[in-house]
N, C-alpha and C. Protein backbone atom coordinates (compact mmCIF):
# COMPACT_ATOMS: atom_id res chain seq x y z
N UNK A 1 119.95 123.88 97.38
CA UNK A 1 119.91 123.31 98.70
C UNK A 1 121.27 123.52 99.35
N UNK A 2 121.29 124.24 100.56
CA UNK A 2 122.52 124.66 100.96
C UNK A 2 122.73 123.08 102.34
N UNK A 3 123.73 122.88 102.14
CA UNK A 3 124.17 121.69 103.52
C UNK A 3 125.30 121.89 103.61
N UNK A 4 125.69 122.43 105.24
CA UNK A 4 126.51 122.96 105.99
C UNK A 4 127.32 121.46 106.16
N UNK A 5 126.71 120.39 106.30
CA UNK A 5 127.77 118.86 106.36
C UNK A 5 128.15 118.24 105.18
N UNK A 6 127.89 119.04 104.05
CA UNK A 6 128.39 118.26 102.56
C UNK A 6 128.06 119.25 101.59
N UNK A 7 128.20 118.04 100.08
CA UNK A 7 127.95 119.64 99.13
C UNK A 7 126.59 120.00 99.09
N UNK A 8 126.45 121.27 98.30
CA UNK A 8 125.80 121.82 98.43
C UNK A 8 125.00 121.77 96.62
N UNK A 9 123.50 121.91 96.28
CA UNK A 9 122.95 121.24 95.24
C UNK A 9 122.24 122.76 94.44
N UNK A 10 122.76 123.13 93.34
CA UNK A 10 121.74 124.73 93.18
C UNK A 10 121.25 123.76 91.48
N UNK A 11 119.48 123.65 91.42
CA UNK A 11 119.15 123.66 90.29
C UNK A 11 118.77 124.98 89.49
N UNK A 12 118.81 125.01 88.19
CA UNK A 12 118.42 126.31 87.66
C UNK A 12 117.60 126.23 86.45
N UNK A 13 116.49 126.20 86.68
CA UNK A 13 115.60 125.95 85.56
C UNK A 13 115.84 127.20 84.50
N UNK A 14 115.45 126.67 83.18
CA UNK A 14 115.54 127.72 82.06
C UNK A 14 114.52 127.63 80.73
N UNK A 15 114.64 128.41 80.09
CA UNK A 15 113.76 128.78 78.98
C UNK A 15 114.61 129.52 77.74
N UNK A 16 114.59 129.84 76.76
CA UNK A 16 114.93 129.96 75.28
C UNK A 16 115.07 129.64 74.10
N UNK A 17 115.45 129.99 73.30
CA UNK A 17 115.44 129.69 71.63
C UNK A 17 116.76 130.13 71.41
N UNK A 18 116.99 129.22 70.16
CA UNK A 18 117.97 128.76 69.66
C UNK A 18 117.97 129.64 68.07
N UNK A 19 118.55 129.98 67.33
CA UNK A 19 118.78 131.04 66.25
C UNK A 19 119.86 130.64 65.76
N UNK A 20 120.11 129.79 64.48
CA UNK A 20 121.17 129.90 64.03
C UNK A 20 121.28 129.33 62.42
N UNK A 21 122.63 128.83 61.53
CA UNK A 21 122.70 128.41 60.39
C UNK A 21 121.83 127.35 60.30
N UNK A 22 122.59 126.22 60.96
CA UNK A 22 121.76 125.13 61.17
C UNK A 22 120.50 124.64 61.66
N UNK A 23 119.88 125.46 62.52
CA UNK A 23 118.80 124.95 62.98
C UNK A 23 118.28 126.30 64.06
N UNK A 24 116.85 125.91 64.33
CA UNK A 24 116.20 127.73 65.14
C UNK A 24 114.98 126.81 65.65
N UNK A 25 114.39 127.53 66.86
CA UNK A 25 113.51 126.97 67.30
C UNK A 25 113.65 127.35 68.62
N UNK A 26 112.69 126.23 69.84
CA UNK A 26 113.35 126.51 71.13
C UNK A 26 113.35 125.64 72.16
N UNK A 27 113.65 126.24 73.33
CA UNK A 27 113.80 125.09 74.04
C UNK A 27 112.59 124.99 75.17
N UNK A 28 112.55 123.28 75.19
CA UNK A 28 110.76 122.53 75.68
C UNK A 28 111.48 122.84 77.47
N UNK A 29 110.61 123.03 77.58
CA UNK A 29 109.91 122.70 79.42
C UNK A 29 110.92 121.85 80.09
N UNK A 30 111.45 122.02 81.24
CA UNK A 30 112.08 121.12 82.22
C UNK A 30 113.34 121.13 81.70
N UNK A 31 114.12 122.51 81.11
CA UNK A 31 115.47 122.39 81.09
C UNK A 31 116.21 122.92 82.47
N UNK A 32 116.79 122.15 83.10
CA UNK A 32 117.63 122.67 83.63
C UNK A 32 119.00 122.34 84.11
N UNK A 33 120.18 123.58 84.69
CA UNK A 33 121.41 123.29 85.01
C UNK A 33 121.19 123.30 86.43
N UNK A 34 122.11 121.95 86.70
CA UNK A 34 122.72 121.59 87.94
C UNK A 34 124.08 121.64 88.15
N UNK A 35 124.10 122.27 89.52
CA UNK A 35 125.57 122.69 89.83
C UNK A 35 125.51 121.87 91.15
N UNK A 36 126.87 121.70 91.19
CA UNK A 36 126.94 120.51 92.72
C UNK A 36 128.28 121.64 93.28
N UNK A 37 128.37 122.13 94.46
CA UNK A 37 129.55 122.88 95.12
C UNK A 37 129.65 121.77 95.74
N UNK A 38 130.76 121.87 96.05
CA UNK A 38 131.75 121.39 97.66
C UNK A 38 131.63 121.95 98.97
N UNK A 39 131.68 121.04 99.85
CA UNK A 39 131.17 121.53 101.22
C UNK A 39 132.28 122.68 101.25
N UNK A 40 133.32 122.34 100.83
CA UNK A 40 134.95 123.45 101.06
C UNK A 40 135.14 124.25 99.75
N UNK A 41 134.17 124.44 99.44
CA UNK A 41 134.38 124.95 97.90
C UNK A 41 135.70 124.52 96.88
N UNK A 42 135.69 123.06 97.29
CA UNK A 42 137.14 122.52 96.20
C UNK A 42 136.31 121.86 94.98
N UNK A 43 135.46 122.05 94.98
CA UNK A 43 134.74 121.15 93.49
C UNK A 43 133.37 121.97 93.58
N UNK A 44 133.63 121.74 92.37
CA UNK A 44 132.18 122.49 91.38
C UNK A 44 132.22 121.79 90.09
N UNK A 45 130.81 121.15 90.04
CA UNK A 45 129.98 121.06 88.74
C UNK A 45 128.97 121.18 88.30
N UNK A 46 128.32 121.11 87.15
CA UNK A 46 127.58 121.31 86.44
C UNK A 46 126.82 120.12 85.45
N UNK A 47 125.80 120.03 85.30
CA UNK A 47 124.88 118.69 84.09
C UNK A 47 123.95 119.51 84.40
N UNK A 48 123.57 120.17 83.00
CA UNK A 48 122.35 120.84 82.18
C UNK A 48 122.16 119.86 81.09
N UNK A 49 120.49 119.46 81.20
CA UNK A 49 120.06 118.46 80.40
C UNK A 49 119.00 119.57 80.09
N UNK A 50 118.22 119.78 78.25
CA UNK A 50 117.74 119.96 77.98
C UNK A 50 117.27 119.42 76.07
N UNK A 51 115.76 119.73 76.12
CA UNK A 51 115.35 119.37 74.43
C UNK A 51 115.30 121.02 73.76
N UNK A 52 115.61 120.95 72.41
CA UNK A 52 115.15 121.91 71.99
C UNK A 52 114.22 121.48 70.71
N UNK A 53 113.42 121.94 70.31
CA UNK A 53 112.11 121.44 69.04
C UNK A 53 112.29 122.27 68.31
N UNK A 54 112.55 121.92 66.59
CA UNK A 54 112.27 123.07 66.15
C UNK A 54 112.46 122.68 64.17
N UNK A 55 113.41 123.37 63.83
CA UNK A 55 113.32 123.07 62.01
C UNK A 55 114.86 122.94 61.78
N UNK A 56 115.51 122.00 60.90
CA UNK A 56 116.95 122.29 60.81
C UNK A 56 116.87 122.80 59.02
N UNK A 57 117.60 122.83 59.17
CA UNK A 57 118.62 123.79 57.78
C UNK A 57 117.90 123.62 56.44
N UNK A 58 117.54 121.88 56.50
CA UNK A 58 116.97 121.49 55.39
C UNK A 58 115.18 121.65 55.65
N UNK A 59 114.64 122.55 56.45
CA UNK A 59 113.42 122.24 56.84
C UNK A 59 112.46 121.65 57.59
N UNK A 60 113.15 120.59 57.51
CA UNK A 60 112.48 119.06 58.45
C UNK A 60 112.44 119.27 59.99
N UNK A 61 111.16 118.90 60.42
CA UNK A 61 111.00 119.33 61.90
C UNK A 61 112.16 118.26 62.59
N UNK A 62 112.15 118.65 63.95
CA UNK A 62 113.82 117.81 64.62
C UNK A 62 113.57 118.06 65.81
N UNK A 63 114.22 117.32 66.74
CA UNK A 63 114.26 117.77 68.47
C UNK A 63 115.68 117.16 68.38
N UNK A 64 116.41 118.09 69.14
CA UNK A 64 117.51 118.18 69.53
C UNK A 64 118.41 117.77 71.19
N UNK A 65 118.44 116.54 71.79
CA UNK A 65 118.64 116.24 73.16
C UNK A 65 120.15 117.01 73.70
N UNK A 66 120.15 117.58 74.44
CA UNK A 66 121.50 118.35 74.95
C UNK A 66 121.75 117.98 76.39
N UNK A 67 123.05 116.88 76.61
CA UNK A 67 123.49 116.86 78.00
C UNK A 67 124.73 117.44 77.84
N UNK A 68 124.89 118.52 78.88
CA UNK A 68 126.42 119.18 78.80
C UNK A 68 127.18 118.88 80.36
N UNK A 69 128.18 118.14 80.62
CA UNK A 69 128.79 118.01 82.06
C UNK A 69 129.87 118.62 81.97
N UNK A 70 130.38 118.91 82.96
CA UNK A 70 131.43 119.82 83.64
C UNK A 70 131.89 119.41 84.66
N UNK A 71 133.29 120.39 84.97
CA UNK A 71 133.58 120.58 86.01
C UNK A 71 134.76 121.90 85.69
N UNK A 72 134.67 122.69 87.14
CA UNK A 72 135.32 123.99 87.45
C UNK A 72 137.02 123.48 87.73
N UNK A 73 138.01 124.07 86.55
CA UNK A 73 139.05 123.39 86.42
C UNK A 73 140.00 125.07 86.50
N UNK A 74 140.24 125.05 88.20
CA UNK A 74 140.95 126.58 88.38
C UNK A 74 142.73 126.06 87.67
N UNK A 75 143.18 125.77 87.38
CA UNK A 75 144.51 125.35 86.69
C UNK A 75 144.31 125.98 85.15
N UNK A 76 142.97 125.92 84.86
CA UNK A 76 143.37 126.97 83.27
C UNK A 76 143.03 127.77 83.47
N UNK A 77 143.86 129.18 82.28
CA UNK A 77 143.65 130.16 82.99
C UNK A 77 142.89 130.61 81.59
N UNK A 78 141.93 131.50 81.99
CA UNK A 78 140.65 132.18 81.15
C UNK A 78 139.21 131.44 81.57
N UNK A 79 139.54 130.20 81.64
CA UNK A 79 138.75 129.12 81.88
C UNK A 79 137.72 129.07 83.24
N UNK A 80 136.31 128.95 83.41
CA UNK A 80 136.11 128.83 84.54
C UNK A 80 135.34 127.16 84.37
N UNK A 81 135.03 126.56 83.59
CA UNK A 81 134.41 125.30 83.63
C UNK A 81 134.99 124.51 81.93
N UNK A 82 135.41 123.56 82.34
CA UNK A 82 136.17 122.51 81.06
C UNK A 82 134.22 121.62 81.03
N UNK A 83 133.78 121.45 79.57
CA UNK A 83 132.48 120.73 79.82
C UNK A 83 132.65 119.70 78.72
N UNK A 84 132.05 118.64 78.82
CA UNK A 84 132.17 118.03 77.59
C UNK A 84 130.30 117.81 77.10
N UNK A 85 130.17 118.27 76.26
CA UNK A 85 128.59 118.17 75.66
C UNK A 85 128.10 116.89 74.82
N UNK A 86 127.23 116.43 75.12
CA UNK A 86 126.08 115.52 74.21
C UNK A 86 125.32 115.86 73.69
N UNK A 87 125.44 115.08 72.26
CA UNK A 87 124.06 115.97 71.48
C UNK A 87 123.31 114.43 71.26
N UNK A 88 122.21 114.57 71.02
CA UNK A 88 121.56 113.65 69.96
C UNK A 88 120.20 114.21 69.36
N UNK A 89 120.35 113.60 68.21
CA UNK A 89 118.67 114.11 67.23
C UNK A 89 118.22 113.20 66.65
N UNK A 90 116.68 113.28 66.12
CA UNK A 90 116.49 112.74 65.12
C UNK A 90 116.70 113.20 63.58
N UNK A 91 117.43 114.58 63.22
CA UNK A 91 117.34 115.18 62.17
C UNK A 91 118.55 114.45 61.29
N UNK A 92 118.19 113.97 60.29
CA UNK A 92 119.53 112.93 59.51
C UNK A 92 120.55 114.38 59.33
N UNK A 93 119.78 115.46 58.73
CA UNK A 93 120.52 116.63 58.46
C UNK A 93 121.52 117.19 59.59
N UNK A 94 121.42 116.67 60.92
CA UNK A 94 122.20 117.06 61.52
C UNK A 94 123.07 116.06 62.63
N UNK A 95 122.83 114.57 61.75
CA UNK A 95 123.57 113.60 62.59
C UNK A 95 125.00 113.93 63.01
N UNK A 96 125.58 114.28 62.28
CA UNK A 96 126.94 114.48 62.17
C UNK A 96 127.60 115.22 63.58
């Protein structure tokens, strides 16, 4: 949603699977990243909330909750977004 009097709102729905040591499977319906711009382009962020379903390490079926927030932090350099991520599961195997 573009607004010429404030920020501006881009959702981005998504789809994939996950492949790895710990755990493989993929990700359920209604994931998506939100980015919030600035009317002046001085701020940018991001909150992508998604589940992923699937098997962890030890076998046991698991769903995996992922909130990741952000924000666009031009002061580091390589860097285009500093995020801090949330996980939660039910897999004991992967409370940690």
């Amino acid at each position: 949603m573009q607004n010429g009097s404030g920020d501006s709102v881009v959702m981005i729905s998504f789809t994939g699977h996950a492949t790895g040591k710990y755990f493989q499977e993929i990700v359920l319906g209604g994931a998506t990243d939100t980015q919030i711009i600035g009317q002046h382009g001085d701020k940018h962020s991001l909150s992508a909330r998604y589940m992923l379903r699937g098997t962890d390490y030890t076998g046991q079926d698991c769903e995996l909750y992922i909130e990741n927030n952000g924000e666009i932090h031009e002061q580091l350099e390589g860097v285009l977004f500093r995020t801090s991520p949330r996980i939660i599961t039910n897999s004991k195997a992967l409370s940690f």
